[in-house]
N, C-alpha and C. Protein backbone atom coordinates (compact mmCIF):
# COMPACT_ATOMS: atom_id res chain seq x y z
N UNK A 1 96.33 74.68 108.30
CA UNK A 1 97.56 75.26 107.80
C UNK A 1 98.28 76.01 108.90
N UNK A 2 99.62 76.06 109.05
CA UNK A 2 100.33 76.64 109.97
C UNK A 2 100.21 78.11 109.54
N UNK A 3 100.74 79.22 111.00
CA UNK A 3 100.30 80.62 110.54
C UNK A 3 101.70 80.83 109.68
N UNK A 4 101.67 81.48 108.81
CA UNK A 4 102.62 81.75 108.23
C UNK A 4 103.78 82.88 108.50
N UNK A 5 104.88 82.82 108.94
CA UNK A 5 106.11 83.96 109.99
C UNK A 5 106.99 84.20 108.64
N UNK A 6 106.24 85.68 108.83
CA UNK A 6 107.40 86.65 107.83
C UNK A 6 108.84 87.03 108.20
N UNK A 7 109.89 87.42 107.94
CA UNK A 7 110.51 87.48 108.76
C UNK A 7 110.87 88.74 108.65
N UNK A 8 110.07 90.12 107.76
CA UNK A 8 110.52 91.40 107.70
C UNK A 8 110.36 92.22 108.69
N UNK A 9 110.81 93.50 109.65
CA UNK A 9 110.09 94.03 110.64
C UNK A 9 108.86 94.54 110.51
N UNK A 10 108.50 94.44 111.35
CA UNK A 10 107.20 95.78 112.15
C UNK A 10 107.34 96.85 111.71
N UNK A 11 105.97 97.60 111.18
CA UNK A 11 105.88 99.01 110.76
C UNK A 11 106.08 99.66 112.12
N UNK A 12 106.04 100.86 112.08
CA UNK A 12 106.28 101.44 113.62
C UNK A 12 104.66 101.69 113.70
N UNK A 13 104.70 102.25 114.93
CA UNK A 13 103.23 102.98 115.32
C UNK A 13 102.75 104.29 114.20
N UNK A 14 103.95 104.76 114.58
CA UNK A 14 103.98 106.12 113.74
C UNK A 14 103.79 106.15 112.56
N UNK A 15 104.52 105.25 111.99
CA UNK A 15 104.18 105.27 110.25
C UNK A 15 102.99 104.59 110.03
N UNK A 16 101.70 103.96 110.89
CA UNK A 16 100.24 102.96 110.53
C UNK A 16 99.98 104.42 110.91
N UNK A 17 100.13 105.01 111.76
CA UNK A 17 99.01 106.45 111.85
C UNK A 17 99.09 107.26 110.58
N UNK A 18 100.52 107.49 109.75
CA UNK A 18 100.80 108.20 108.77
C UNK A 18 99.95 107.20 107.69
N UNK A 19 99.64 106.07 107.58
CA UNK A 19 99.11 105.12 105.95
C UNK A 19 98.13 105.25 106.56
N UNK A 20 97.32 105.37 107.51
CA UNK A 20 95.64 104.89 108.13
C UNK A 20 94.97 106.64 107.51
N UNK A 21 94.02 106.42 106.88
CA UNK A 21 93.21 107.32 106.64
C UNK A 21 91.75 107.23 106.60
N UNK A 22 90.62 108.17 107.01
CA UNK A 22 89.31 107.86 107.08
C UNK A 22 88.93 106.64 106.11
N UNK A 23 89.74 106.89 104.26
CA UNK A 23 89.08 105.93 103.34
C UNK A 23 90.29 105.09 103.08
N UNK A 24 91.18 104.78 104.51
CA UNK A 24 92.09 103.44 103.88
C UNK A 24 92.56 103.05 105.53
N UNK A 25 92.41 101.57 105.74
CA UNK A 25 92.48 101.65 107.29
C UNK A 25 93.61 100.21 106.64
N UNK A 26 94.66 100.32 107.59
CA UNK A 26 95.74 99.74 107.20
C UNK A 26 96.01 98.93 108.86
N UNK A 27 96.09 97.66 108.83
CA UNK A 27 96.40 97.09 109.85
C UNK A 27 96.90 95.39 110.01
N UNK A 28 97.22 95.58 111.13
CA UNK A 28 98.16 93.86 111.20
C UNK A 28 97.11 92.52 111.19
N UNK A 29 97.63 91.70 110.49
CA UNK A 29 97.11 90.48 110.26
C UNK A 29 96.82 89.50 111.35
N UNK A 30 97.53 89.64 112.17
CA UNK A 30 97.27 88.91 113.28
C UNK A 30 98.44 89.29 114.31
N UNK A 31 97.87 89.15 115.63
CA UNK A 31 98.54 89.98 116.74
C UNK A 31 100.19 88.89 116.53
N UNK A 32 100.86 89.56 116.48
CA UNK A 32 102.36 89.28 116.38
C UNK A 32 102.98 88.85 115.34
N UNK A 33 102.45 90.14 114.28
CA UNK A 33 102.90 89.39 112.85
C UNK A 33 102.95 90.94 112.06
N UNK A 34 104.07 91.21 111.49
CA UNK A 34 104.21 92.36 111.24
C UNK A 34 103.58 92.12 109.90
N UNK A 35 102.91 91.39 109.36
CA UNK A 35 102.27 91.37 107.64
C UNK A 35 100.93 92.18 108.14
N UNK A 36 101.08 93.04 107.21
CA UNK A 36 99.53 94.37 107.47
C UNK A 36 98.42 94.06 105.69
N UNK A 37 97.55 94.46 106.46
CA UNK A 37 96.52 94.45 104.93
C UNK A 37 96.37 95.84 105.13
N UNK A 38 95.52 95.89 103.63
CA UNK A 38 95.11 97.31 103.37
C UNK A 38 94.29 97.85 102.66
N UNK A 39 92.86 98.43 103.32
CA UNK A 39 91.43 98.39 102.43
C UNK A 39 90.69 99.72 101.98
N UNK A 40 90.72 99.86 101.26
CA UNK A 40 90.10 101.22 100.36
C UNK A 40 88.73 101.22 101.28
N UNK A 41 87.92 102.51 101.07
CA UNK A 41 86.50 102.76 101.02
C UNK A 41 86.21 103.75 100.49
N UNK A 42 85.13 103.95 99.95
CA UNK A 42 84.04 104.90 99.26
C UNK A 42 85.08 105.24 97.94
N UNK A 43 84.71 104.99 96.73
CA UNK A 43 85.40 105.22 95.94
C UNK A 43 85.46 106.69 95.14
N UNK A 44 84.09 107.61 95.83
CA UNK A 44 84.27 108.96 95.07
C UNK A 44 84.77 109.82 96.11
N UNK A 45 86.10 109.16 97.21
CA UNK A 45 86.82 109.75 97.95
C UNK A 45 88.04 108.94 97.79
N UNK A 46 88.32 108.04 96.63
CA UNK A 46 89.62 108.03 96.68
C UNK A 46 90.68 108.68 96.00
N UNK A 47 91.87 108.36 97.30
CA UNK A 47 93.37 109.54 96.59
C UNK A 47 94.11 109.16 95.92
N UNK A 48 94.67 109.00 94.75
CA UNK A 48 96.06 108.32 94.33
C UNK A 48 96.84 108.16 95.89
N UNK A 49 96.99 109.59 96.31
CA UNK A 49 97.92 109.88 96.84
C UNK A 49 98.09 108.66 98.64
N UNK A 50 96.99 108.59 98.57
CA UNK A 50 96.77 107.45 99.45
C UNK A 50 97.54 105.95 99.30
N UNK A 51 97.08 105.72 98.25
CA UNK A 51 97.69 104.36 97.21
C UNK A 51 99.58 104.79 97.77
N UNK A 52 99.92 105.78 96.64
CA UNK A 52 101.20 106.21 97.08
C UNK A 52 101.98 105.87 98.35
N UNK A 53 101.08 106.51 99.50
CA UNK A 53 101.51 106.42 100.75
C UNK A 53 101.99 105.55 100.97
N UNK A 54 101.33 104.10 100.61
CA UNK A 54 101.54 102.84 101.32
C UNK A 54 102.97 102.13 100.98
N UNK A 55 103.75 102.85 100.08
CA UNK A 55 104.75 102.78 99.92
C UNK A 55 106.15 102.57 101.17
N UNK A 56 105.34 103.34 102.44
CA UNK A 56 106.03 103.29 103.80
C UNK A 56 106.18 102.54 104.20
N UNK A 57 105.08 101.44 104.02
CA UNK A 57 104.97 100.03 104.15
C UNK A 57 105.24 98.85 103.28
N UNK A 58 105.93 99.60 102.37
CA UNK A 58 105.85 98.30 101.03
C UNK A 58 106.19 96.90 101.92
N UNK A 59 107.38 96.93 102.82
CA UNK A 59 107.69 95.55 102.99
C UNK A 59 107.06 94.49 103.82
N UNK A 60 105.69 95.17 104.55
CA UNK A 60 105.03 94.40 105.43
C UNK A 60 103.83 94.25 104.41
N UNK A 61 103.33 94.95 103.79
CA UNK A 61 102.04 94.56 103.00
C UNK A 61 102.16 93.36 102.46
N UNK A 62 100.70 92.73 102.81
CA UNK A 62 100.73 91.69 102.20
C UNK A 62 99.19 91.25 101.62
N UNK A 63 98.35 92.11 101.62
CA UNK A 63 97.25 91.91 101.42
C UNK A 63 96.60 93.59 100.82
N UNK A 64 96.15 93.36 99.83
CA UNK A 64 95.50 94.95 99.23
C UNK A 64 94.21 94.90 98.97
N UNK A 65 93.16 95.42 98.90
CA UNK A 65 92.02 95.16 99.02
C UNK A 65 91.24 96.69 98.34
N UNK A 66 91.38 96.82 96.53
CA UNK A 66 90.90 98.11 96.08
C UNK A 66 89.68 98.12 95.73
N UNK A 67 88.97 97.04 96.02
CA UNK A 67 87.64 96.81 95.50
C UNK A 67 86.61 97.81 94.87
N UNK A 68 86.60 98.20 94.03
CA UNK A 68 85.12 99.48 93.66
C UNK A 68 85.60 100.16 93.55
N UNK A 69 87.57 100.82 93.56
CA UNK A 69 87.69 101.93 93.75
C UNK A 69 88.23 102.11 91.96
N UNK A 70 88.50 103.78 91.70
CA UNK A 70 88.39 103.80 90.17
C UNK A 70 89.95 103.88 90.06
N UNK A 71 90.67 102.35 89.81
CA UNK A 71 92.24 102.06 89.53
C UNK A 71 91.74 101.51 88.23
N UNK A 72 92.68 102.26 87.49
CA UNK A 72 92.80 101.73 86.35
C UNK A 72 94.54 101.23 86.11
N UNK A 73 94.73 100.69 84.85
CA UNK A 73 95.52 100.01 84.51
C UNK A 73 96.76 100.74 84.72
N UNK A 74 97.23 102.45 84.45
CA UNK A 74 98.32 102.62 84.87
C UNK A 74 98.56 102.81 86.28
N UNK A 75 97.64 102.35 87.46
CA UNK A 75 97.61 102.27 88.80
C UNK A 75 98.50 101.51 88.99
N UNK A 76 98.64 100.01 87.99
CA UNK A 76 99.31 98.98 88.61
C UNK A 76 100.75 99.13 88.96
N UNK A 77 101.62 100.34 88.08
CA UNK A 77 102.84 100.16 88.69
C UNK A 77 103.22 100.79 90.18
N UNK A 78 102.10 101.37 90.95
CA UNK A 78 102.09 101.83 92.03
C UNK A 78 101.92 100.51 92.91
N UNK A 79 101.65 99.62 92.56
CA UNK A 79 101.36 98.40 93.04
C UNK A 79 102.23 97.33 93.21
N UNK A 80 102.73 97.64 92.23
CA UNK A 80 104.05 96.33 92.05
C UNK A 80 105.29 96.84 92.94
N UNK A 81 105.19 97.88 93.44
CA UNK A 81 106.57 98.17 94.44
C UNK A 81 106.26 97.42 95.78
N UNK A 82 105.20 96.92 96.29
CA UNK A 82 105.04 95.88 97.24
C UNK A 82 105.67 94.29 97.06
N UNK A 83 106.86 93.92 97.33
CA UNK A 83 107.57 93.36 97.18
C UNK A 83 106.91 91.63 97.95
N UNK A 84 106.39 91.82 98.92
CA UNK A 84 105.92 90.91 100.12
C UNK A 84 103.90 90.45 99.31
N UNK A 85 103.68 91.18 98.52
CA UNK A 85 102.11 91.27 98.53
C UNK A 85 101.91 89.62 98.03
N UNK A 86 100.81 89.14 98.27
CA UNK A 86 100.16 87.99 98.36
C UNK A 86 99.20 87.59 97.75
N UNK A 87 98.04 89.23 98.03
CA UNK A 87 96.96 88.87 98.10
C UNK A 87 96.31 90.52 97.14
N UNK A 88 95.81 90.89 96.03
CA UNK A 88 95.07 91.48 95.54
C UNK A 88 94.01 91.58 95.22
N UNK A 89 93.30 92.52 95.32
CA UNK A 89 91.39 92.11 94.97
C UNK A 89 91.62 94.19 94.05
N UNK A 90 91.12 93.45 93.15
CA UNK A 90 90.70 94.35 92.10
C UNK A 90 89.42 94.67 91.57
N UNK A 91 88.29 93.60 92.41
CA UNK A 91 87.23 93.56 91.37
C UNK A 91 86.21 95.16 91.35
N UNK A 92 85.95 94.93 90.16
CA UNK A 92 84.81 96.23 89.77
C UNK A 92 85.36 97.88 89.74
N UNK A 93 87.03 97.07 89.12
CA UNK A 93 87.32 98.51 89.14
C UNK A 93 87.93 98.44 87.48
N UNK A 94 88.44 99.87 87.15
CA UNK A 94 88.62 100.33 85.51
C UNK A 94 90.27 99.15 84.92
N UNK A 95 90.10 97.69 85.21
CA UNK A 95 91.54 97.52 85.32
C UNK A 95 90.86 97.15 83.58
N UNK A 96 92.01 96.61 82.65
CA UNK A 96 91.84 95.94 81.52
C UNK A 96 92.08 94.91 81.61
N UNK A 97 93.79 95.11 81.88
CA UNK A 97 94.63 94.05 82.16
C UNK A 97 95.61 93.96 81.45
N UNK A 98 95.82 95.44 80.87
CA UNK A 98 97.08 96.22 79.85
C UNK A 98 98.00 95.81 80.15
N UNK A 99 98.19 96.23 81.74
CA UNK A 99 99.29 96.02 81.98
C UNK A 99 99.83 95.44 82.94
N UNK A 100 99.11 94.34 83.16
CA UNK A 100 99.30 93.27 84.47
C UNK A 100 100.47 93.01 84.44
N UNK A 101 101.68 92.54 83.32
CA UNK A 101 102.79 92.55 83.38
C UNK A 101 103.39 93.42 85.36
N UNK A 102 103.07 94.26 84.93
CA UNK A 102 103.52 94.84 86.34
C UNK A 102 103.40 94.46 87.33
N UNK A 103 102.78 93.75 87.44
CA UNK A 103 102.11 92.53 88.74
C UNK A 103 103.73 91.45 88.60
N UNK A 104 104.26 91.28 88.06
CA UNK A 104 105.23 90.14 88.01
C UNK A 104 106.21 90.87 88.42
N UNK A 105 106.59 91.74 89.26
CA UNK A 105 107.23 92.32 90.32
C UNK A 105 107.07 91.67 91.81
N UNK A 106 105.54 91.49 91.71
CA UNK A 106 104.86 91.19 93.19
C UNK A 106 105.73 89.64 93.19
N UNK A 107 106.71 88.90 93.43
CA UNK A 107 107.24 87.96 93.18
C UNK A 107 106.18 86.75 94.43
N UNK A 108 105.60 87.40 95.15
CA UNK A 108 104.76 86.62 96.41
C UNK A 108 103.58 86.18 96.30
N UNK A 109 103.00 87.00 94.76
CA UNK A 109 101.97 87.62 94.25
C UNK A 109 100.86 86.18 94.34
N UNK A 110 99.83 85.54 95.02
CA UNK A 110 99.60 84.08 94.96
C UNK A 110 97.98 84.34 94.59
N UNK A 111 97.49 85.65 94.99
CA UNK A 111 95.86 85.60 94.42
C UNK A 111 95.49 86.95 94.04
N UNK A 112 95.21 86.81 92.71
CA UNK A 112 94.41 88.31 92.61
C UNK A 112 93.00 87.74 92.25
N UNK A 113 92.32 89.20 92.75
CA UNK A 113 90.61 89.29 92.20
C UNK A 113 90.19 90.53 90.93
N UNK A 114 89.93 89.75 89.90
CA UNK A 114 89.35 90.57 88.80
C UNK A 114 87.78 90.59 88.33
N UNK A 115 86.84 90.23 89.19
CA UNK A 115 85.90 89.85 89.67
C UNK A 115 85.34 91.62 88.94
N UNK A 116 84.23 91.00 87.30
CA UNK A 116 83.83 92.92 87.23
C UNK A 116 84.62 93.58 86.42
N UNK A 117 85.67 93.10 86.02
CA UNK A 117 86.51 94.04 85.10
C UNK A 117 86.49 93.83 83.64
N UNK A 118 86.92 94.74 83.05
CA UNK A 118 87.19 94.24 81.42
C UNK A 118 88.32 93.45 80.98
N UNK A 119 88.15 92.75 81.64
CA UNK A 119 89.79 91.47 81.39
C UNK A 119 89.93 90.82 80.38
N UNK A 120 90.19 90.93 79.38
CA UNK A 120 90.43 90.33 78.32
C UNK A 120 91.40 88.92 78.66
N UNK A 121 91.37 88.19 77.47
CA UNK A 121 92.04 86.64 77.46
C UNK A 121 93.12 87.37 77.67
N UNK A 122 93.73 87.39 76.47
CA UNK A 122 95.15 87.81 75.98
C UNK A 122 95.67 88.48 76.88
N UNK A 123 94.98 89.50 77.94
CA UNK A 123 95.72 90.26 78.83
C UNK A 123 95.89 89.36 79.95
N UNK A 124 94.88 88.74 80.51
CA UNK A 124 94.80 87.89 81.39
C UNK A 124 96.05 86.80 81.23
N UNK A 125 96.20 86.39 80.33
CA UNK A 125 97.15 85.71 79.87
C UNK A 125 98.92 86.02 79.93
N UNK A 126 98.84 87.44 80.31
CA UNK A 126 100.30 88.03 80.94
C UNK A 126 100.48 87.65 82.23
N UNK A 127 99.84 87.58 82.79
CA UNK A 127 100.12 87.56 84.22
C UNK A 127 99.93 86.16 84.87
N UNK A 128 99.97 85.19 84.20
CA UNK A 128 99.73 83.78 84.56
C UNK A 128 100.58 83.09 84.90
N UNK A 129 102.03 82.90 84.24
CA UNK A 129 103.35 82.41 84.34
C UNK A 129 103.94 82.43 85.72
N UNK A 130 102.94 83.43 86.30
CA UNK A 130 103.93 84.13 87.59
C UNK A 130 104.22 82.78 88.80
N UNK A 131 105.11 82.18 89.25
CA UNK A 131 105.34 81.10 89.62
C UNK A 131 104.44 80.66 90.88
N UNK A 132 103.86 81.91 92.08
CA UNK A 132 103.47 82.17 93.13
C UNK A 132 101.93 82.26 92.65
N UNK A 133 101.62 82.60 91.56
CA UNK A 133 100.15 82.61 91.31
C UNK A 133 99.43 81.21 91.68
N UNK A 134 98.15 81.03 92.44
CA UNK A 134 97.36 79.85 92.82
C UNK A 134 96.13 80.50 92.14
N UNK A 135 95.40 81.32 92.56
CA UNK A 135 93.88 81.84 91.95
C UNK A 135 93.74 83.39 91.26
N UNK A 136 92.97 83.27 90.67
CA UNK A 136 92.61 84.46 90.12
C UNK A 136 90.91 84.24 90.21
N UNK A 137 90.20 85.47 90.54
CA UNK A 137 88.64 85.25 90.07
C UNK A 137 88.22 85.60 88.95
N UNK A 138 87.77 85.62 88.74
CA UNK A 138 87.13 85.90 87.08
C UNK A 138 85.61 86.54 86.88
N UNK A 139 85.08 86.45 88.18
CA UNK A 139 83.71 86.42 87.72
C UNK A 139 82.96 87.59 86.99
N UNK A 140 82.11 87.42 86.74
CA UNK A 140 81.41 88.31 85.64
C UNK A 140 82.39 89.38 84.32
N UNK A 141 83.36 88.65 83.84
CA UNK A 141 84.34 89.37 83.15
C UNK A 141 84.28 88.41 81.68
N UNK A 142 84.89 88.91 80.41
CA UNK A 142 84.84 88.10 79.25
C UNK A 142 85.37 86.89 79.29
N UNK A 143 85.84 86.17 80.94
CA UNK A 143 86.46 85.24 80.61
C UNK A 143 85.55 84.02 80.38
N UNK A 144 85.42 83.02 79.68
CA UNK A 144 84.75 82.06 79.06
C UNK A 144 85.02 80.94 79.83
N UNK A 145 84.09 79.59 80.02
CA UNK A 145 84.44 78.36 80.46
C UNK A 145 85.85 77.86 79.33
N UNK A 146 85.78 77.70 78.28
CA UNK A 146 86.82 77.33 77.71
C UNK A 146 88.27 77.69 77.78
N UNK A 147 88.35 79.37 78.33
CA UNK A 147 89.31 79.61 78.51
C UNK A 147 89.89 79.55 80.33
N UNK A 148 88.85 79.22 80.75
CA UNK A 148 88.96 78.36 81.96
C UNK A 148 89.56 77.15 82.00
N UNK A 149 89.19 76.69 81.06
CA UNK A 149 89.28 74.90 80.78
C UNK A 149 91.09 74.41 80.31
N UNK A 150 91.51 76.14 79.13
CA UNK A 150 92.54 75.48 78.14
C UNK A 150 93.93 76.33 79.66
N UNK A 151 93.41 77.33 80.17
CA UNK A 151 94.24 77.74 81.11
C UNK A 151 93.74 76.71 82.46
N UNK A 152 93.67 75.62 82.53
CA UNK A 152 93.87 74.94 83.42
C UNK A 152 94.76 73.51 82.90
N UNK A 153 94.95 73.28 81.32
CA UNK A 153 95.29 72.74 81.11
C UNK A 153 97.02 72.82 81.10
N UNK A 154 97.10 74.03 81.27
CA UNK A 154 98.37 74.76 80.85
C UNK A 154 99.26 74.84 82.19
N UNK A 155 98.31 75.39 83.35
CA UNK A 155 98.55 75.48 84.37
C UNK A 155 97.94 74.82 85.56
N UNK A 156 98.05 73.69 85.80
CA UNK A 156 97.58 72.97 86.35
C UNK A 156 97.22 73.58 88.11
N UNK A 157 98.41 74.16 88.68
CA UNK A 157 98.45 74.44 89.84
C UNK A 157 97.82 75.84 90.70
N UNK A 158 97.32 76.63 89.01
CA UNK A 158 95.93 77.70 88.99
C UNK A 158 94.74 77.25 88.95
N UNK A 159 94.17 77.92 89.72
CA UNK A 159 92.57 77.67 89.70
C UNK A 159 92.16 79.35 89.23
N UNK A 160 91.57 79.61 88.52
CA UNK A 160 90.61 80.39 87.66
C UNK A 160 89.44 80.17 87.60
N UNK A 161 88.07 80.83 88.86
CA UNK A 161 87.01 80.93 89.52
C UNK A 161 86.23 81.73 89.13
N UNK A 162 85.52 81.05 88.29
CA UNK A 162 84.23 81.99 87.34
C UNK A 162 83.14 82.15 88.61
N UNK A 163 83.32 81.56 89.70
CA UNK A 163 81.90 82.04 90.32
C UNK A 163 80.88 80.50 90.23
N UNK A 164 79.37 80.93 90.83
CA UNK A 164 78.77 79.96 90.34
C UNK A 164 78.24 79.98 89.44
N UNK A 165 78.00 79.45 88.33
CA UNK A 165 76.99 79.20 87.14
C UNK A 165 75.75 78.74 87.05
N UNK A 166 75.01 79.39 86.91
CA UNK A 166 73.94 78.74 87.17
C UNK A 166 73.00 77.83 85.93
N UNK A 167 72.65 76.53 86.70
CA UNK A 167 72.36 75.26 85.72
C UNK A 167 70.71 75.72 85.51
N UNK A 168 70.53 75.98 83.93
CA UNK A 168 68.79 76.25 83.79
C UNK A 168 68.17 74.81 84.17
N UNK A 169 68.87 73.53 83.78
CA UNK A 169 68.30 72.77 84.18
C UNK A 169 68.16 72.12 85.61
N UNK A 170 68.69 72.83 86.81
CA UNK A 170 68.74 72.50 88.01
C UNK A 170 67.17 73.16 88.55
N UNK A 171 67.15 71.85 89.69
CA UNK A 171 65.30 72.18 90.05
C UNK A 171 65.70 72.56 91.94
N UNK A 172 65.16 73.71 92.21
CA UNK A 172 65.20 73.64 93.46
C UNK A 172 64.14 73.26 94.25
N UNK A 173 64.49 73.05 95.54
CA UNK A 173 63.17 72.82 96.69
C UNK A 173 63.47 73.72 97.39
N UNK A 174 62.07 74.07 97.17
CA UNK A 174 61.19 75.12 98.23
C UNK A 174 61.45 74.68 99.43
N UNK A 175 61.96 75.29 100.43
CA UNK A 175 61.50 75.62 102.08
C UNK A 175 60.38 74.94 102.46
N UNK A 176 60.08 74.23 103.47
CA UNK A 176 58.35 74.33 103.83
C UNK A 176 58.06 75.97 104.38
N UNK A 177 56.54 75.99 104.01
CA UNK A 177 55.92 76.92 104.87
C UNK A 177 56.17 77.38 106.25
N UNK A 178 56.09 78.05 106.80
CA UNK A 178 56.24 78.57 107.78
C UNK A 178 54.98 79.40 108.56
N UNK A 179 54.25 78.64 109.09
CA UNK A 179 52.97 79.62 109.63
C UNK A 179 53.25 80.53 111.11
N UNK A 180 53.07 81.55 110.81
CA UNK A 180 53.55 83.30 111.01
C UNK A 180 52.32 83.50 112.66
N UNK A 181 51.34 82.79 112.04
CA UNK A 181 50.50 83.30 113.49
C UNK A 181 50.55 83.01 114.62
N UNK A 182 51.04 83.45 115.94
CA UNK A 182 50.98 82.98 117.22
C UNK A 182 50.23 81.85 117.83
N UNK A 183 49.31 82.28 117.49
CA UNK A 183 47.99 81.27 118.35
C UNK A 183 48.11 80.03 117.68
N UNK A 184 48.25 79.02 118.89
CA UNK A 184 48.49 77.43 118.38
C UNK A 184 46.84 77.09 117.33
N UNK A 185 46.30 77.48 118.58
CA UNK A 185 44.81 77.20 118.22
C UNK A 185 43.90 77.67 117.12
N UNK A 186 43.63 77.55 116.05
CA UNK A 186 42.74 78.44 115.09
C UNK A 186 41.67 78.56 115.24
N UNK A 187 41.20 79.37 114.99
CA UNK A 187 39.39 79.48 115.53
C UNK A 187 38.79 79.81 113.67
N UNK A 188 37.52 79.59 113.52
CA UNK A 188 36.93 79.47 112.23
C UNK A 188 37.04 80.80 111.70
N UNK A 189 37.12 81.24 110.54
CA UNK A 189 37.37 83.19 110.17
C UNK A 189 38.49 83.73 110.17
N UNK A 190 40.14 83.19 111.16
CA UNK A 190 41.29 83.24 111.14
C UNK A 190 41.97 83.71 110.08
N UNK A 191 42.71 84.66 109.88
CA UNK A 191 43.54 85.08 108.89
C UNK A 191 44.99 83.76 109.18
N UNK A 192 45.30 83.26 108.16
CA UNK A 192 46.63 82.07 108.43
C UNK A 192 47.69 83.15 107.43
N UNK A 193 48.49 83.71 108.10
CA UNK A 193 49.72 83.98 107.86
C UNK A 193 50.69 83.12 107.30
N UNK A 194 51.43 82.68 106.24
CA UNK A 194 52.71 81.55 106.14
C UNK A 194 53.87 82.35 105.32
C-alpha cells in the first residue's frame, strides 16, 4: 500500500512538548508526515485533562490508543473533536457503547477496538453506518457469531473480529522433545533432561 500524505500541517515542536506527558507520549507516524498517534499508560494515573489537551492537535491526530484506561462512555465526546482520526483502540475500558453515536463526527473514523468492553448489539449497531468504518474488534464482548454473521450481511465492506475461537474439536501436535543435556554421549545412571 502506498504511504498515505495528509495534507494538514505539522504540529509545532512546542505544542508535542505541551500534549507529551509521562502517561501520554504523542508522536509522528512516520518521519515526514505530520499525522501523530497518541498512547495512554498506567491507567490509575490517568487525566481527563490529558485527553483534553490533545485537542491542540485535533487536526494531525490520527491514531488514539486508550487501551486499559478508565474512559467511559461520556469520554467519547472528547473524542469526536478529532476530525482526521482513523484509528481507535478502546479495548478493556468502561465504554458501553451509549454513545458511540459521537464517533460519527470522526468522519475518517476506519477502525475502532472494543476488544473487553460491555458492548452491547444495539449499541454497537450505532456506529456502523459510518461510511469510513472497515473493522471493529469485538473480542471477548457480548458480541455473538450471529451477530457477526447478520452485520456482515448488511455491511459487507466491515469486518467485525471476534478474535480466535477456539475449535474443542481441533487436535494439536506436540513439538518433538527436546533433550536439555549437553553431553552428546550418555553414560549408564544419566539424568536425561527433555
Amino acid at each position: 500500500q502506498p504511504t498515505k500524505v495528509y495534507t494538514f500541517e505539522f504540529a509545532s515542536e512546542s505544542i508535542l512538548k505541551e500534549v507529551n506527558t509521562p502517561y501520554c507520549t504523542v508522536f509522528q507516524l512516520s518521519t515526514g508526515s505530520p499525522a501523530l498517534q497518541a498512547d495512554f499508560f498506567v491507567s490509575k494515573k490517568f487525566d481527563r485533562k490529558s485527553l483534553e489537551n490533545l485537542s491542540k492537535v485535533k487536526e494531525q491526530l490520527v491514531i488514539l490508543n486508550l487501551s486499559k484506561m478508565p474512559i467511559k462512555d461520556e469520554d467519547l465526546s472528547l473524542i469526536s473533536v478529532f476530525p482526521n482520526l482513523e484509528k481507535l483502540v478502546l479495548n478493556q475500558t468502561d465504554i458501553t457503547g451509549a454513545t458511540l453515536t459521537e464517533l460519527k463526527k470522526c468522519k475518517n473514523l476506519s477502525s475502532v477496538a472494543l476488544a473487553g468492553t460491555s458492548i452491547t448489539k444495539s449499541n454497537l449497531e450505532k456506529l456502523l453506518d459510518l461510511p469510513s468504518l472497515r473493522e471493529v474488534f469485538v473480542w471477548n464482548t457480548a458480541i455473538d457469531e450471529a451477530t457477526v454473521s447478520s452485520v456482515t450481511k448488511k455491511y459487507p465492506k466491515l469486518v467485525l473480529n471476534r478474535g480466535a475461537i477456539d475449535d474443542p474439536n481441533e487436535k494439536l501436535k506436540l513439538n518433538p522433545p527436546i533433550l536439555v543435556n549437553e553431553a552428546f554421549i550418555i553414560k549408564g545412571n544419566t539424568p536425561i533432561t527433555l
